[in-house]
Protein backbone atom coordinates (compact mmCIF):
# COMPACT_ATOMS: atom_id res chain seq x y z
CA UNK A 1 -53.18 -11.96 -31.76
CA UNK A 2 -49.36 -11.04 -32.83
CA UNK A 3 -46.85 -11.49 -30.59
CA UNK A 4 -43.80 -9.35 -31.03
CA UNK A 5 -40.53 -10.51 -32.13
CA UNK A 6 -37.52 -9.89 -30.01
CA UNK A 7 -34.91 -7.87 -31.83
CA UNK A 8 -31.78 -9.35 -33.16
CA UNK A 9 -29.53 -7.03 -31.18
CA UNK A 10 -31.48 -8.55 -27.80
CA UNK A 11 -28.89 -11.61 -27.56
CA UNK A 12 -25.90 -9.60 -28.22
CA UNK A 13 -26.89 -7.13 -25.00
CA UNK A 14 -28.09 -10.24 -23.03
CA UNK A 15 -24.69 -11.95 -23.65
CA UNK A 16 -22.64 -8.16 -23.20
CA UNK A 17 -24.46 -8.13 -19.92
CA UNK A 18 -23.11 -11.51 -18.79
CA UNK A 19 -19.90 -10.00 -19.30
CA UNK A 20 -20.41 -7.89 -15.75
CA UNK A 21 -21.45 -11.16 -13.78
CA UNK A 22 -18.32 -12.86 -14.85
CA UNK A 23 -16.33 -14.66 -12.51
CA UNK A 24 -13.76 -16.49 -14.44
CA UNK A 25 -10.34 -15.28 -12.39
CA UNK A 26 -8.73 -14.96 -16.14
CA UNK A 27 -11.20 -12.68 -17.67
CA UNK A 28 -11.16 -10.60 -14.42
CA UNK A 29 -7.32 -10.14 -14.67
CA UNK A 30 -7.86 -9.38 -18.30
CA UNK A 31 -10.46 -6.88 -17.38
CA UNK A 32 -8.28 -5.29 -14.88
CA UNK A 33 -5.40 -4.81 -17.15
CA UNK A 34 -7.27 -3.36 -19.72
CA UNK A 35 -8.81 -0.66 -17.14
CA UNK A 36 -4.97 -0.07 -15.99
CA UNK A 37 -3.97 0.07 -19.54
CA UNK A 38 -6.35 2.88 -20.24
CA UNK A 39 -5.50 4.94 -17.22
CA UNK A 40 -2.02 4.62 -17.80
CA UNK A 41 -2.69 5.85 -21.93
CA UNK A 42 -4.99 8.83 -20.24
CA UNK A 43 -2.23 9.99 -17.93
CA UNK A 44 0.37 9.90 -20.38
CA UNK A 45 -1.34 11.62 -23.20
CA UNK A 46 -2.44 14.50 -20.11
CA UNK A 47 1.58 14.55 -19.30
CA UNK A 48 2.50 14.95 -22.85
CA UNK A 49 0.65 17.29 -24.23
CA UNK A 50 -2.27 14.70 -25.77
CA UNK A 51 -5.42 17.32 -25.08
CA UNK A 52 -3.63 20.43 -27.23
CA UNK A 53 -5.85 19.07 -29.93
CA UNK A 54 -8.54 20.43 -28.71
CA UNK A 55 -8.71 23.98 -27.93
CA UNK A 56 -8.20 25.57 -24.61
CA UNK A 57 -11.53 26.85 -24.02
CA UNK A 58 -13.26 23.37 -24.01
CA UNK A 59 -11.35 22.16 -21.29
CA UNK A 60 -12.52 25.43 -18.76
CA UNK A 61 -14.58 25.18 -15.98
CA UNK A 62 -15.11 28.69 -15.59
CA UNK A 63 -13.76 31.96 -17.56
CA UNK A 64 -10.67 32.44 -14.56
CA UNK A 65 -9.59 29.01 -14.82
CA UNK A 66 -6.23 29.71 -14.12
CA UNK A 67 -5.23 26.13 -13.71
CA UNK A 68 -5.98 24.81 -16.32
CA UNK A 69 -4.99 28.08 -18.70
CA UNK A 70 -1.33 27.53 -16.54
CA UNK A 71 -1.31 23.25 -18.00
CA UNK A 72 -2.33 24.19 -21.49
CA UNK A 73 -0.61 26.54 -21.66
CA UNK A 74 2.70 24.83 -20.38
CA UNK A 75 2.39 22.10 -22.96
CA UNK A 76 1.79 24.37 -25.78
CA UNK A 77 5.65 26.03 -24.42
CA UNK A 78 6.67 22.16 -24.39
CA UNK A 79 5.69 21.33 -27.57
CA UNK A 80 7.21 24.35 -29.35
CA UNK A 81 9.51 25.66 -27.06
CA UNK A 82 10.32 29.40 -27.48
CA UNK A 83 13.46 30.48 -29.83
CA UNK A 84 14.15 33.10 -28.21
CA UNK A 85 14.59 34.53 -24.30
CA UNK A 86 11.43 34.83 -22.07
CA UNK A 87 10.13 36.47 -19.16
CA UNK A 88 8.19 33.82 -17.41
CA UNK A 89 5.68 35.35 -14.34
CA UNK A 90 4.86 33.62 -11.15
CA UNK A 91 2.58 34.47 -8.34
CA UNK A 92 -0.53 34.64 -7.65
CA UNK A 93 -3.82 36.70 -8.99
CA UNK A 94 -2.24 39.79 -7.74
CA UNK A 95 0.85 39.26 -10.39
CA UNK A 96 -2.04 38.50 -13.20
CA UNK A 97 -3.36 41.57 -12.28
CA UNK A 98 -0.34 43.61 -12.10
CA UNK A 99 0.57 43.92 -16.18
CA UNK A 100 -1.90 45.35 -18.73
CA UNK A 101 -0.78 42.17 -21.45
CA UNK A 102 1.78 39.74 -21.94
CA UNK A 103 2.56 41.85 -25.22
CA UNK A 104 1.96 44.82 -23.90
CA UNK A 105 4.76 44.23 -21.41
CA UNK A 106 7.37 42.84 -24.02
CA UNK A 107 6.82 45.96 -25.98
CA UNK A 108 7.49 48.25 -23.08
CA UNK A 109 10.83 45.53 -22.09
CA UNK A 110 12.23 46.36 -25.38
CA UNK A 111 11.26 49.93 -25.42
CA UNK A 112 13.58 49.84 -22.07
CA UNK A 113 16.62 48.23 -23.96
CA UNK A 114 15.58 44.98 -23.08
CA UNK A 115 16.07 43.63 -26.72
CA UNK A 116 12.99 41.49 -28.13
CA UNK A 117 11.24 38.85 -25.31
CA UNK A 118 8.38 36.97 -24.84
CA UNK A 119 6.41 37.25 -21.98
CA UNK A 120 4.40 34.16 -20.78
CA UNK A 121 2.69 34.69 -17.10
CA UNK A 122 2.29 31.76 -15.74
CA UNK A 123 0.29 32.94 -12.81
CA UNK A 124 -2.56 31.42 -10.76
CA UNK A 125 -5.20 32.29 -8.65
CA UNK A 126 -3.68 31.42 -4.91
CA UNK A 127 -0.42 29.96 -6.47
CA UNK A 128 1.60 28.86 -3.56
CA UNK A 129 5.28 28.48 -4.18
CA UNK A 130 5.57 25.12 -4.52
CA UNK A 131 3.35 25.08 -7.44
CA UNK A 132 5.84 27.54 -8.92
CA UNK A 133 8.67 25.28 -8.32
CA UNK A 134 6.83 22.58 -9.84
CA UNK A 135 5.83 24.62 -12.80
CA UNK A 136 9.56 25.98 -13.53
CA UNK A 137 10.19 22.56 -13.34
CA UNK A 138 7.87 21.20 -16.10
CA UNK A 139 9.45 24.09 -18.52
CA UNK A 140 11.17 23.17 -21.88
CA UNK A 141 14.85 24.42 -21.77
CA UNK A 142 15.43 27.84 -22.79
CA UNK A 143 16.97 31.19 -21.67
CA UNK A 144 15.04 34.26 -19.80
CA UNK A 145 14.01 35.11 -16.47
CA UNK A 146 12.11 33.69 -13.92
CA UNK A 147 10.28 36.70 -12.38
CA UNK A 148 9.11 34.76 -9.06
CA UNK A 149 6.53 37.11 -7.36
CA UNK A 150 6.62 37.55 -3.56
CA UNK A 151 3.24 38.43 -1.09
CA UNK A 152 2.35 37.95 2.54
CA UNK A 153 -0.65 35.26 1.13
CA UNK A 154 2.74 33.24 -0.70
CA UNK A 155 4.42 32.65 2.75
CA UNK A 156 1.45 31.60 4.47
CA UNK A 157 0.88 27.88 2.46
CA UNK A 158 1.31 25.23 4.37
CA UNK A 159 3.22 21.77 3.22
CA UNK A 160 -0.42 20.02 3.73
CA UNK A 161 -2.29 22.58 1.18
CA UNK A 162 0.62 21.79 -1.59
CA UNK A 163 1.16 17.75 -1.09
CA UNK A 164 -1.95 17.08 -3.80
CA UNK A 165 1.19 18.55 -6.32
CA UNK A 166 1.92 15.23 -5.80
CA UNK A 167 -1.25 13.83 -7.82
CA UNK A 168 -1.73 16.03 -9.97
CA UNK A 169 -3.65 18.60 -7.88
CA UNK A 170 -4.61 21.31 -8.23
CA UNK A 171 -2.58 21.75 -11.15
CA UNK A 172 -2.14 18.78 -14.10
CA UNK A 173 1.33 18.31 -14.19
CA UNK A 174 4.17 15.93 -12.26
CA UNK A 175 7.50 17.19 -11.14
CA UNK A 176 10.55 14.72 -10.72
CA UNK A 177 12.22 17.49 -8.08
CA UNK A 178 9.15 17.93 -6.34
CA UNK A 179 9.00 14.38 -6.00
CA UNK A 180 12.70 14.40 -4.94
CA UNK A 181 12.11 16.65 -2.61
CA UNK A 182 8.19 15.40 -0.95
CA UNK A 183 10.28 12.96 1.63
CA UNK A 184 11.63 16.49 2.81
CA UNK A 185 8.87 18.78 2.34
CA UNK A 186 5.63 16.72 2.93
CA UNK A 187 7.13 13.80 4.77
CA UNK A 188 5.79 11.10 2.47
CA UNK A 189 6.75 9.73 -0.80
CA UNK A 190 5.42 10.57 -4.10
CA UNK A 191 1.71 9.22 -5.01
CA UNK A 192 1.58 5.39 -6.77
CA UNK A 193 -1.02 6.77 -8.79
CA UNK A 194 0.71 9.66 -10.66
CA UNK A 195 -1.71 12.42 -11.30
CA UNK A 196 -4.40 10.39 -11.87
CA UNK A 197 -6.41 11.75 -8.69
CA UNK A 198 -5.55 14.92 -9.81
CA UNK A 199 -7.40 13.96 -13.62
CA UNK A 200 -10.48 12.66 -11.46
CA UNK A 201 -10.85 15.61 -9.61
CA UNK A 202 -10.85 17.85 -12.32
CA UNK A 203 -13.16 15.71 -14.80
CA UNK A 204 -15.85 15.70 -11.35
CA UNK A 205 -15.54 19.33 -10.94
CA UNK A 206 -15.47 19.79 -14.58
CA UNK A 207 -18.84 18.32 -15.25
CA UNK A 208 -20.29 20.21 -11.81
CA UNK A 209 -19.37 23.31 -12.63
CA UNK A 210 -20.28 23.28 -16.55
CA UNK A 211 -23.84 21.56 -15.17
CA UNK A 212 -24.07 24.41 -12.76
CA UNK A 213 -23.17 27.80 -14.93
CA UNK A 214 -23.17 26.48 -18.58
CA UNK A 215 -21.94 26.00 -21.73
CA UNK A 216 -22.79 22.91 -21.57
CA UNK A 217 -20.73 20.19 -21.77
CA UNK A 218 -17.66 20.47 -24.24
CA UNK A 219 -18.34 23.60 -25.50
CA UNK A 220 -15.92 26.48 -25.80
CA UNK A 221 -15.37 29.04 -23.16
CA UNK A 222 -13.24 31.99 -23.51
CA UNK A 223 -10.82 32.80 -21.15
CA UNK A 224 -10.60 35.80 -18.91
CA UNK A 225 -7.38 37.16 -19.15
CA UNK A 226 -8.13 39.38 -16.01
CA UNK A 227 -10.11 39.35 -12.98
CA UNK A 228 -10.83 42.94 -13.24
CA UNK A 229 -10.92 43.72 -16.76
CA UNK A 230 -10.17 47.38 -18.68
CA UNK A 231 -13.45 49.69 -17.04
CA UNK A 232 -14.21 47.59 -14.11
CA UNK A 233 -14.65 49.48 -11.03
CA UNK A 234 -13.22 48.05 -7.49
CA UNK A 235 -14.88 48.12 -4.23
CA UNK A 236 -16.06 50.96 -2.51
CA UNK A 237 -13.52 52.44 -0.16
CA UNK A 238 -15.42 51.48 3.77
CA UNK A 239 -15.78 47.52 1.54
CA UNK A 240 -12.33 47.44 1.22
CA UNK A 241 -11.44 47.72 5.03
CA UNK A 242 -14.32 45.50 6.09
CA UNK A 243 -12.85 42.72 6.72
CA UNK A 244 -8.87 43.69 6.82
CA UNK A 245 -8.18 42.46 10.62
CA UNK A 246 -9.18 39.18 9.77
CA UNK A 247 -7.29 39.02 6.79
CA UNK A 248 -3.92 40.68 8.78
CA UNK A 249 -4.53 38.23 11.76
CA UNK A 250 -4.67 35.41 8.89
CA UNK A 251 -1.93 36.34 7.03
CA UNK A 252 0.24 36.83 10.20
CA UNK A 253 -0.34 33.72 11.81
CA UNK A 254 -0.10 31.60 8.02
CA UNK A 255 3.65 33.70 8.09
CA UNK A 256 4.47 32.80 11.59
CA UNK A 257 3.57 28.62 11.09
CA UNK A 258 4.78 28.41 7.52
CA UNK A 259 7.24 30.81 6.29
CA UNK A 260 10.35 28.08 7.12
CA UNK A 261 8.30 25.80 5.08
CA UNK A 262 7.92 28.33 1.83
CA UNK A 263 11.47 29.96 2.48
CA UNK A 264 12.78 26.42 1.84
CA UNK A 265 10.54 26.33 -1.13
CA UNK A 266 11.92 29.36 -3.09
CA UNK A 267 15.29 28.62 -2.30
CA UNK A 268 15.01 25.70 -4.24
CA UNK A 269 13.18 27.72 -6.95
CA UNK A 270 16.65 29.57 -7.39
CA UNK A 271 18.34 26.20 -7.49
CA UNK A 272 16.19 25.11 -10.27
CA UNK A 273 15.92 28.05 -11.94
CA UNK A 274 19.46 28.60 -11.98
CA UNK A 275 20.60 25.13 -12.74
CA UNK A 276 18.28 25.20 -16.10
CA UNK A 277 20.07 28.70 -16.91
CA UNK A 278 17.63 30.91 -16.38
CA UNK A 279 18.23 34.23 -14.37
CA UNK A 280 15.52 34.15 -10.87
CA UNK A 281 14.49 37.51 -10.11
CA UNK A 282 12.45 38.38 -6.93
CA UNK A 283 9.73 40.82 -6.71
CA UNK A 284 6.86 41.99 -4.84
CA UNK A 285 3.56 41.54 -5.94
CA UNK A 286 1.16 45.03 -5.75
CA UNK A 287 -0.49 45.35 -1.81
CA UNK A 288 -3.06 47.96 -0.95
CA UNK A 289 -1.00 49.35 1.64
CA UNK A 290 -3.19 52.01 1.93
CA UNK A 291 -5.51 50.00 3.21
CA UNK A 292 -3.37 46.99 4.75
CA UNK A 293 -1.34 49.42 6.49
CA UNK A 294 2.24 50.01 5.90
CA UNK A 295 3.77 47.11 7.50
CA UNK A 296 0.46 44.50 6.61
CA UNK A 297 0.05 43.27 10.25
CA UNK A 298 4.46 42.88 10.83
CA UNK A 299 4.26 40.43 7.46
CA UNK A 300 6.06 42.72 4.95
CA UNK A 301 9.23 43.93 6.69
CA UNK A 302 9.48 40.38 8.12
CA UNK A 303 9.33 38.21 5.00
CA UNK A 304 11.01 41.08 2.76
CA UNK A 305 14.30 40.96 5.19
CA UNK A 306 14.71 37.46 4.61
CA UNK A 307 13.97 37.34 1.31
CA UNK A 308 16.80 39.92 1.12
CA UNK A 309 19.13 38.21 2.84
CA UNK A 310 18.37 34.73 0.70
CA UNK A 311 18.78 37.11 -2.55
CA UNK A 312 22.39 37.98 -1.51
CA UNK A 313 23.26 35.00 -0.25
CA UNK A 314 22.22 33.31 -4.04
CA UNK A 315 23.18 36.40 -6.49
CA UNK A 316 19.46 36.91 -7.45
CA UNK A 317 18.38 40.59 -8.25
CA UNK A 318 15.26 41.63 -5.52
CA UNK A 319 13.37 44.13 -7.90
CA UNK A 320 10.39 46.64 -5.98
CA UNK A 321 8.27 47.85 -8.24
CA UNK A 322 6.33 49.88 -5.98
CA UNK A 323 9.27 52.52 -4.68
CA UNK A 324 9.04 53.74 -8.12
CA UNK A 325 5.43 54.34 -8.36
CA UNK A 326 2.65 56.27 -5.95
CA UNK A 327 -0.08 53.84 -5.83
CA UNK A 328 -3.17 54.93 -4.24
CA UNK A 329 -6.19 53.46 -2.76
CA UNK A 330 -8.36 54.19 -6.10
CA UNK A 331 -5.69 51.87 -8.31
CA UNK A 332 -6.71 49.01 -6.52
CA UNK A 333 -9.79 46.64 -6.82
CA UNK A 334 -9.76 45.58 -3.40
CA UNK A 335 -6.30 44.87 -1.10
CA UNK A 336 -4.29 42.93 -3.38
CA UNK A 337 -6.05 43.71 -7.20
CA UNK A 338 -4.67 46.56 -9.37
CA UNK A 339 -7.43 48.01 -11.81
CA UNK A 340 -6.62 49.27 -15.08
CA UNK A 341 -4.80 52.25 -14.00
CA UNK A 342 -2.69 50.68 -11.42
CA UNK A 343 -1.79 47.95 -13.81
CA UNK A 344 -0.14 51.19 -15.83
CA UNK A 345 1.39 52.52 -13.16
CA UNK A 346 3.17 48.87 -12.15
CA UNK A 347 4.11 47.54 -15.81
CA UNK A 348 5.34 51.31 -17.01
CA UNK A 349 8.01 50.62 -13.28
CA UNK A 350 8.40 47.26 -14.34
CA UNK A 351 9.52 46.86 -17.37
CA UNK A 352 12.45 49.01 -16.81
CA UNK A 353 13.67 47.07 -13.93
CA UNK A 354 13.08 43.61 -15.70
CA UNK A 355 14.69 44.99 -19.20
CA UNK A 356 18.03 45.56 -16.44
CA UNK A 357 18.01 41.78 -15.13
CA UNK A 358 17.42 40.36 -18.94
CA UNK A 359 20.37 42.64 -20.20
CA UNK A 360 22.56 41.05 -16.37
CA UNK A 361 21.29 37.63 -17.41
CA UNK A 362 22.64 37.80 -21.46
CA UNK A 363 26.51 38.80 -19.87
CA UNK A 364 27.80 36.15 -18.29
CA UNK A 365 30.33 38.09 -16.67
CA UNK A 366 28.40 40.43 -15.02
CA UNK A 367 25.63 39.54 -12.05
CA UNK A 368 23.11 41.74 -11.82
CA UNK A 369 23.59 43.37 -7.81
CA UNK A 370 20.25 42.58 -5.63
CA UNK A 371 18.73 45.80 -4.67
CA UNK A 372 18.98 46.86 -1.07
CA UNK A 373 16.40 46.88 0.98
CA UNK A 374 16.04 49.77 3.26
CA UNK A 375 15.53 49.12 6.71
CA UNK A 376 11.65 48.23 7.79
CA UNK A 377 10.78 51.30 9.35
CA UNK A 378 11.98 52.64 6.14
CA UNK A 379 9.99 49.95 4.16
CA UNK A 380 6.09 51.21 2.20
């Protein structure tokens, strides 16, 4: 009877495995070093720009993954930095929604005498403010505008939903003036770990989500440039009022506990923005009115009066798109969405008004006057 030989590679695993059971206080130090050694290499190459060599669409969870499109797409801008003037956007799904393209809308700026611009929206689903300050804050120099988008929902975050900015969370990037500034906003210090939690939590969901809905694993995904693309259709009228006291009542008490928070938050987006030389322009991000009512529960005049007033008070232009237009009901996907046709409705109004603060923003000598807001009775 033959007995089997044990393989040659059996001693090496044997003695690779005695490796784990080591207790030698040097060789544990070693191994710990290493392990920080590597997470400190994987953090910096995410902070710099490392992962561009692999395209975009590998790293998506899902087709709308805004987050991650907004941290590739931020280190692309930091590793070749635009030549010329840009219009950056800001805000949240509703701003995605609100132009038909990026070039679409730099062909209608310069139509409007707005010379030749780039357009790079840097939008998110349920971007809060502070993850627009820390965004403007991650940009390469340059000259343009920061078109900062304004809405009920970006008034109502509260300083516990943004302090994972801190780590890296939800959005892969670290910001020396939010960090500056967490002792004052968040009332702790910035995280010993750098955005390392914020790399864990998006390799776990990562691997969930691809598990869950496919491609698998490191294959591309394209990404969805809109949430409602050209032809889709938006709820039915009745759907779109089904659940709009909850989402007032929501909205009105997120206002009433946070707004001192985010107010504090976009003034220093003007100080930012202005100290890197770019020209901060406020606007108002498309609302449903027709369904949200008017006033949207006492939010709008509320938060647009003091946005107002911190627009004068800092020279920045307060653009509204919508007193220029007649949305209706049927533009909108649901209360805060604009379909196709809205979306040509808001950029033809828009790129007039933005082609105005670009043209303010190349003469030093002249600032561009904020527009006045009428008075809230007054107010769509």
């Amino acid at each position: 009877m033959k007995t089997s030989q044990p393989s040659p590679s059996h001693p090496r695993r044997e003695a690779f495995g005695r490796g784990f059971h080591q207790r030698n206080p040097l060789v544990l130090v070693a191994a710990a070093l290493l392990v920080v050694l590597a997470l400190a290499l994987v953090q910096y190459a995410v902070l710099n720009g490392g992962f561009l060599a692999v395209s975009q669409g590998r790293y998506l969870r899902i087709p709308n993954d805004d987050y991650v499109h907004v941290s590739y797409e931020l280190a692309r801008l930091r590793r070749h930095p635009p030549k010329g003037p840009v219009v950056y956007i800001f805000g949240g799904s509703g701003a995605i929604e609100s132009i038909v393209s990026q070039r679409a809308l730099s062909r209608a700026i310069a139509a409007a005498g707005g010379g030749r611009v780039q357009v790079v929206s840097l939008a998110a689903h349920q971007q809060t403010l502070a993850q627009t300050l820390a965004i403007i804050d991650f940009l390469p120099p340059g000259k343009g505008v920061l078109l900062v988008g304004l809405a009920p929902s970006r008034f109502s975050s509260s300083p516990a939903q943004d302090v994972g900015l801190l780590s890296g969370r939800p959005v892969l990037l670290r910001s020396p003036v939010l960090q500056k500034l967490a002792p004052q906003l968040f009332r702790r210090g910035p995280s010993i770990l750098g955005v390392l939690p914020g790399i864990f939590d998006y390799v776990g969901s990562y691997v969930n989500q691809r598990a869950a809905a496919g491609p698998f694993w490191g294959l591309s995904l394209p990404y969805a440039k809109h949430y409602y693309p050209a032809g889709a259709k938006g709820a039915l009228p009745l759907a779109k009022r089904q659940n709009i006291f909850t989402v007032l009542r929501r909205e009105r008490s997120g206002y009433a506990r946070h707004s001192d928070y985010n107010f504090q938050v976009l003034r220093e987006i003007v100080l930012l923005g202005q100290e890197r030389g770019y020209a901060v322009v406020f606007y108002d991000q498309p609302l449903n009115i027709a369904a949200g009512g008017p006033t949207w529960g006492g939010v709008l005049p509320r938060y647009r009066k003091r946005a107002q007033a911190l627009a004068q008070e800092m020279g920045v232009p307060y653009i509204h798109v919508e007193r220029g237009i007649h949305l209706t009901d049927a533009d909108f996907a649901d209360l805060y969405h604009l379909l196709d046709r809205g979306r040509l409705k808001w950029q033809a109004r828009l790129a007039p008004l933005v082609s105005r603060a670009l043209r303010g923003a190349a003469s030093p000598a002249a600032t561009p006057p904020p527009v006045v807001t009428p008075s809230p009775a007054a107010t769509p």
